[in-house]
C-alpha atoms as a PDB file:
ATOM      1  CA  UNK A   1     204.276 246.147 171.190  1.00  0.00           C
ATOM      2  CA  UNK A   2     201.334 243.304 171.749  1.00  0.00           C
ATOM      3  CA  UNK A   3     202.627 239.526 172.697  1.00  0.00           C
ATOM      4  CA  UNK A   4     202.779 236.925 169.756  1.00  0.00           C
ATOM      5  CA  UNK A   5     200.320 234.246 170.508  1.00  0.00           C
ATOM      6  CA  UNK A   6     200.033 231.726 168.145  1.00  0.00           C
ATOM      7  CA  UNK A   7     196.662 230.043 166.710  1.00  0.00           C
ATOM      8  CA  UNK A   8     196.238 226.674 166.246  1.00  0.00           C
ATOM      9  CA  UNK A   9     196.782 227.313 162.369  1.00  0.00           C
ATOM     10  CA  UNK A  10     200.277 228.479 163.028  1.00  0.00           C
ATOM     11  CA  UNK A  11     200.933 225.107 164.838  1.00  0.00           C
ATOM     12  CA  UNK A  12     202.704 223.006 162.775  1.00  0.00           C
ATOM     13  CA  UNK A  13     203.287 219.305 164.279  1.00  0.00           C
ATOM     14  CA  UNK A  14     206.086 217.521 163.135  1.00  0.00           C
ATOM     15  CA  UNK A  15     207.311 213.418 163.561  1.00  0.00           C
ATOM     16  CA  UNK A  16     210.995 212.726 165.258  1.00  0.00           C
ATOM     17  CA  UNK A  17     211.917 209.327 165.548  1.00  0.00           C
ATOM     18  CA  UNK A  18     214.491 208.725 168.927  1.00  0.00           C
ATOM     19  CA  UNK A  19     216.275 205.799 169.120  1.00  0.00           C
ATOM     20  CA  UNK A  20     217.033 204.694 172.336  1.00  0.00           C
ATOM     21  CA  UNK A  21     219.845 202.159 172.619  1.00  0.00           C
ATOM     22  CA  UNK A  22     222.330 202.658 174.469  1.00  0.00           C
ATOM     23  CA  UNK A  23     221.035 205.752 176.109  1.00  0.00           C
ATOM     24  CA  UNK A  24     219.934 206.283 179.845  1.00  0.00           C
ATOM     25  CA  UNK A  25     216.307 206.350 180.675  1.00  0.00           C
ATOM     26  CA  UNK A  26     215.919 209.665 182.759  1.00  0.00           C
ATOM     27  CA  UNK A  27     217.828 211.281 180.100  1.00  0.00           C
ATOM     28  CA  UNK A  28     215.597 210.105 177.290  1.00  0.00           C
ATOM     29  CA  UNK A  29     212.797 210.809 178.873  1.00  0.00           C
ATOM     30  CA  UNK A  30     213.147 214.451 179.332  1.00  0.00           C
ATOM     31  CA  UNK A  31     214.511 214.643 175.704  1.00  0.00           C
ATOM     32  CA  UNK A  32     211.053 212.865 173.952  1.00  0.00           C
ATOM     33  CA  UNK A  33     209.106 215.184 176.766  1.00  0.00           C
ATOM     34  CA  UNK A  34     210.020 218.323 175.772  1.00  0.00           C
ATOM     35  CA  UNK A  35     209.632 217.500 172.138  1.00  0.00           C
ATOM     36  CA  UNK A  36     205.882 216.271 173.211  1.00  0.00           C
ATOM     37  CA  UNK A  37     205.287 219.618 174.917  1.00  0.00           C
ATOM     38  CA  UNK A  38     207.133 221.627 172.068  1.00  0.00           C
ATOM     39  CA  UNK A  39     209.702 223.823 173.958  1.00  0.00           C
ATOM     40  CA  UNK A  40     211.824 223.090 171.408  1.00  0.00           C
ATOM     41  CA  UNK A  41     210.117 225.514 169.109  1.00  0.00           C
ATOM     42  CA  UNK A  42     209.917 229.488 169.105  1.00  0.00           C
ATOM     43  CA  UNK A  43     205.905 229.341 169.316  1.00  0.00           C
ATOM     44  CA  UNK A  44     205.808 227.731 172.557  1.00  0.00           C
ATOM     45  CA  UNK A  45     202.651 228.597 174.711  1.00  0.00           C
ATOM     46  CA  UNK A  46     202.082 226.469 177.814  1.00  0.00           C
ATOM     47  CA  UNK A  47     198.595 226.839 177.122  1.00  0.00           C
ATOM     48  CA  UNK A  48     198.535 224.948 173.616  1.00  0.00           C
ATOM     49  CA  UNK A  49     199.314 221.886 172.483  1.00  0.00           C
ATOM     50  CA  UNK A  50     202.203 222.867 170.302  1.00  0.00           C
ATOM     51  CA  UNK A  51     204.480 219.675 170.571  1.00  0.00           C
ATOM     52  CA  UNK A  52     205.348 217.266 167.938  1.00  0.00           C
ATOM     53  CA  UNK A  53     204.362 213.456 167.434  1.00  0.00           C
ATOM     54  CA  UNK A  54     207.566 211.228 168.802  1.00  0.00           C
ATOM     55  CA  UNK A  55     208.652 207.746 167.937  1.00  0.00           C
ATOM     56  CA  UNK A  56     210.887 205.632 170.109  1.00  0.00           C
ATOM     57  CA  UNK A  57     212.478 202.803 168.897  1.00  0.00           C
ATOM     58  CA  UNK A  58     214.984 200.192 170.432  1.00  0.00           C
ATOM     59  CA  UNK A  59     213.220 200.458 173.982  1.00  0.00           C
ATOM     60  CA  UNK A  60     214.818 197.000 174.725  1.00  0.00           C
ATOM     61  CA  UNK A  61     218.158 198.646 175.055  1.00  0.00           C
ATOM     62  CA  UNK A  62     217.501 201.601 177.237  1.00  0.00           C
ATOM     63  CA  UNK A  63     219.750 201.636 180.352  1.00  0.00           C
ATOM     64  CA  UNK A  64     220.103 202.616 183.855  1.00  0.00           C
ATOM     65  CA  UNK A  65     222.412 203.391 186.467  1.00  0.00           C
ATOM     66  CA  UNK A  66     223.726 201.804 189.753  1.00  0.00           C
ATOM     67  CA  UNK A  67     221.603 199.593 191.596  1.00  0.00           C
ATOM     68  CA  UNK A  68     218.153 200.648 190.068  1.00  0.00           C
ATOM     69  CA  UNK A  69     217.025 197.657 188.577  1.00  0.00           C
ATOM     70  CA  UNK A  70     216.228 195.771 192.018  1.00  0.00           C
ATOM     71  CA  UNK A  71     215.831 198.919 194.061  1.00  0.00           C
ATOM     72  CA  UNK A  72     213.524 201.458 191.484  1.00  0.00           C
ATOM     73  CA  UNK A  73     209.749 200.414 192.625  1.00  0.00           C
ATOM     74  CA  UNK A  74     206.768 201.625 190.871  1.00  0.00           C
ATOM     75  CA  UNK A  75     203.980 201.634 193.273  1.00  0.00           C
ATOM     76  CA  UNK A  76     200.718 201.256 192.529  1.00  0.00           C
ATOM     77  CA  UNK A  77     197.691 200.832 194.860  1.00  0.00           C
ATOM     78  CA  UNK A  78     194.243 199.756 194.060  1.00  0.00           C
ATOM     79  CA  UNK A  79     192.011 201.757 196.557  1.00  0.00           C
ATOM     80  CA  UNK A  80     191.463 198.160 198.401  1.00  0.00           C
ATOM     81  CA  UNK A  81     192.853 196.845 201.698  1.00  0.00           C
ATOM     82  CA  UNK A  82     196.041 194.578 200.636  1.00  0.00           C
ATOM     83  CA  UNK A  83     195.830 196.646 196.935  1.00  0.00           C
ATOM     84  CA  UNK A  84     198.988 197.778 197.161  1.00  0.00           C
ATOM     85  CA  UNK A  85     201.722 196.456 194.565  1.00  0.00           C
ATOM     86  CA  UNK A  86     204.937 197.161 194.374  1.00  0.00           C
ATOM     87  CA  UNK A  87     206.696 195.296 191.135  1.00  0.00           C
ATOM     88  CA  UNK A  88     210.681 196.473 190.430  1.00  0.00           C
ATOM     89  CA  UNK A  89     211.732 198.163 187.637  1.00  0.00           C
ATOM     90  CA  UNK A  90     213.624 194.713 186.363  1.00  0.00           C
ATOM     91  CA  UNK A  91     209.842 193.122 186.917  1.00  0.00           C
ATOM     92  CA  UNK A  92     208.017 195.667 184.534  1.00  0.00           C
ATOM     93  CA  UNK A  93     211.057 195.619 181.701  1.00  0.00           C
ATOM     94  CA  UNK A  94     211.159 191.882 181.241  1.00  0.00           C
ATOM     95  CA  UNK A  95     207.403 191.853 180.662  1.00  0.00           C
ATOM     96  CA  UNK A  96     207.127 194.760 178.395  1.00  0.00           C
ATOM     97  CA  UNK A  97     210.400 197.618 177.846  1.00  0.00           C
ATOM     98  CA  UNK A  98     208.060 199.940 176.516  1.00  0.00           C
ATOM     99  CA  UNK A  99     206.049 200.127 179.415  1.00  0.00           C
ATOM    100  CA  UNK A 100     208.685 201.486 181.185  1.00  0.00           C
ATOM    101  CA  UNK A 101     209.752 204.082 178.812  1.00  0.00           C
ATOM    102  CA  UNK A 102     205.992 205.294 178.614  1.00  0.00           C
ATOM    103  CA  UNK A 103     205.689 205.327 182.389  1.00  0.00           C
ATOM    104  CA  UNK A 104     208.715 207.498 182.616  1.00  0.00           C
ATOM    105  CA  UNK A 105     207.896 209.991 180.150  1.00  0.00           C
ATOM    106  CA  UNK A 106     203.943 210.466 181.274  1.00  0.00           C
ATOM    107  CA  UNK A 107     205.243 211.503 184.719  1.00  0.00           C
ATOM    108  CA  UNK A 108     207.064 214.448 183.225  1.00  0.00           C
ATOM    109  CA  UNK A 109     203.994 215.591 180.860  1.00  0.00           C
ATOM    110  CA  UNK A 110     201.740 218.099 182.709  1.00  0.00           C
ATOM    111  CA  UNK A 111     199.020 216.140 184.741  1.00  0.00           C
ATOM    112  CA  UNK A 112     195.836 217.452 182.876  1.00  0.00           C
ATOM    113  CA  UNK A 113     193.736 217.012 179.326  1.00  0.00           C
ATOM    114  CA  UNK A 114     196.670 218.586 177.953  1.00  0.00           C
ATOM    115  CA  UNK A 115     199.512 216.568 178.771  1.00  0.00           C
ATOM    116  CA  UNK A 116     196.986 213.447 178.136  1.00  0.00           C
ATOM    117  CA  UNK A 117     196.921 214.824 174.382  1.00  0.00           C
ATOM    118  CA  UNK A 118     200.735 215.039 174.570  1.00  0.00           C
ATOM    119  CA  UNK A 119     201.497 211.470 175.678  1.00  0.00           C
ATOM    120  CA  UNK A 120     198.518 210.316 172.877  1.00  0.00           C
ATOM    121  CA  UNK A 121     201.227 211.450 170.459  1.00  0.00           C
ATOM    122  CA  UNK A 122     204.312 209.083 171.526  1.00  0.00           C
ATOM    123  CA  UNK A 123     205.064 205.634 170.142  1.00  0.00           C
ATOM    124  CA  UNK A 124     207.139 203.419 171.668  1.00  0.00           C
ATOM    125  CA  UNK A 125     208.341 200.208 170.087  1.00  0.00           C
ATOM    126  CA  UNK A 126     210.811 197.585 171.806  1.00  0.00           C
ATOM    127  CA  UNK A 127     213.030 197.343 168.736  1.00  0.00           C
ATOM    128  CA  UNK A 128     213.829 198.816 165.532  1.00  0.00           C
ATOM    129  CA  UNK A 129     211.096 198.247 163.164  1.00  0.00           C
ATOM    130  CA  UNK A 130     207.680 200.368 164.056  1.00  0.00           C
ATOM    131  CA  UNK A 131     204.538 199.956 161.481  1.00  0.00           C
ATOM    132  CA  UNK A 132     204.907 204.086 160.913  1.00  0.00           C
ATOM    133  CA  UNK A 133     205.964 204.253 157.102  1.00  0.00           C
ATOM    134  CA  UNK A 134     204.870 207.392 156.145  1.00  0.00           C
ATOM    135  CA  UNK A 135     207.509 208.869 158.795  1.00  0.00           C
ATOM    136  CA  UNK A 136     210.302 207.618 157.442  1.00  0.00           C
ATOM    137  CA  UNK A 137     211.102 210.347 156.127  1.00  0.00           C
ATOM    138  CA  UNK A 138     211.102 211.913 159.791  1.00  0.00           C
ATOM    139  CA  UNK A 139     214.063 213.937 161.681  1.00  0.00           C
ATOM    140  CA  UNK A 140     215.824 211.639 163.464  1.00  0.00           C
ATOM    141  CA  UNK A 141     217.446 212.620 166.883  1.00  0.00           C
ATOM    142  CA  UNK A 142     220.173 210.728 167.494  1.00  0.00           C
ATOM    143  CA  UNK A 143     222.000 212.952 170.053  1.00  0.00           C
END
């Protein structure tokens, strides 16, 4: 018996819209990255792209748990002496929810050109309306 491995003809990418109120953020972030990557489908090959596009909608009501808002940090440091910044996950989601979302579900994406391909096909919007008409139409996962 030989090994199925797909061709990028066989690839099929689909659009699933994911609305986020209400939900926790770890929780939705493993959920939109595993549709980017496209285990959810039998022709999953680590080595291809075989994930679907992903919209996210109502980022402004994502939550999370216990004390995280004043004690989650996202570091980031410049290179420079006195580069280092440290802003609070309450910081980052009153200047832009989406940001947060994104940040979330890039760190679970494989670090290479691949995973940069798979977070090129996520949309995030901070509430319900997103300028995507033509996926309308689109599975929604409401779980």
């Amino acid at each position: 018996m030989k090994t199925y491995s797909p061709s990028a003809n066989d690839i099929v990418h689909e659009w699933h819209i994911v609305d986020a109120s209400g939900k926790t953020l770890g929780r939705l972030a493993t959920e939109v990255s595993c549709l980017l990557m496209g285990k959810h489908k039998a022709v999953y090959t680590p080595n291809m792209d075989t994930g679907d596009y992903v919209i996210v909608i109502n980022a402004s009501q994502i939550k999370v748990t216990g004390k995280k808002p004043d004690s989650k940090i996202y570091y980031r440091y410049s290179g420079y002496h006195g580069g280092l910044k440290k802003p609070t996950y309450r910081d980052i989601f009153e200047k832009n929810p989406c940001r947060v979302i994104e940040m979330a579900i890039k760190g679970m994406l494989p670090h290479n050109k691949r995973g940069a391909a798979m977070y090129g096909k996520l949309r995030v919007y901070p509430s319900a309306s997103h300028p995507h008409v033509a996926q309308v139409e689109a599975k929604r996962s409401d779980n």
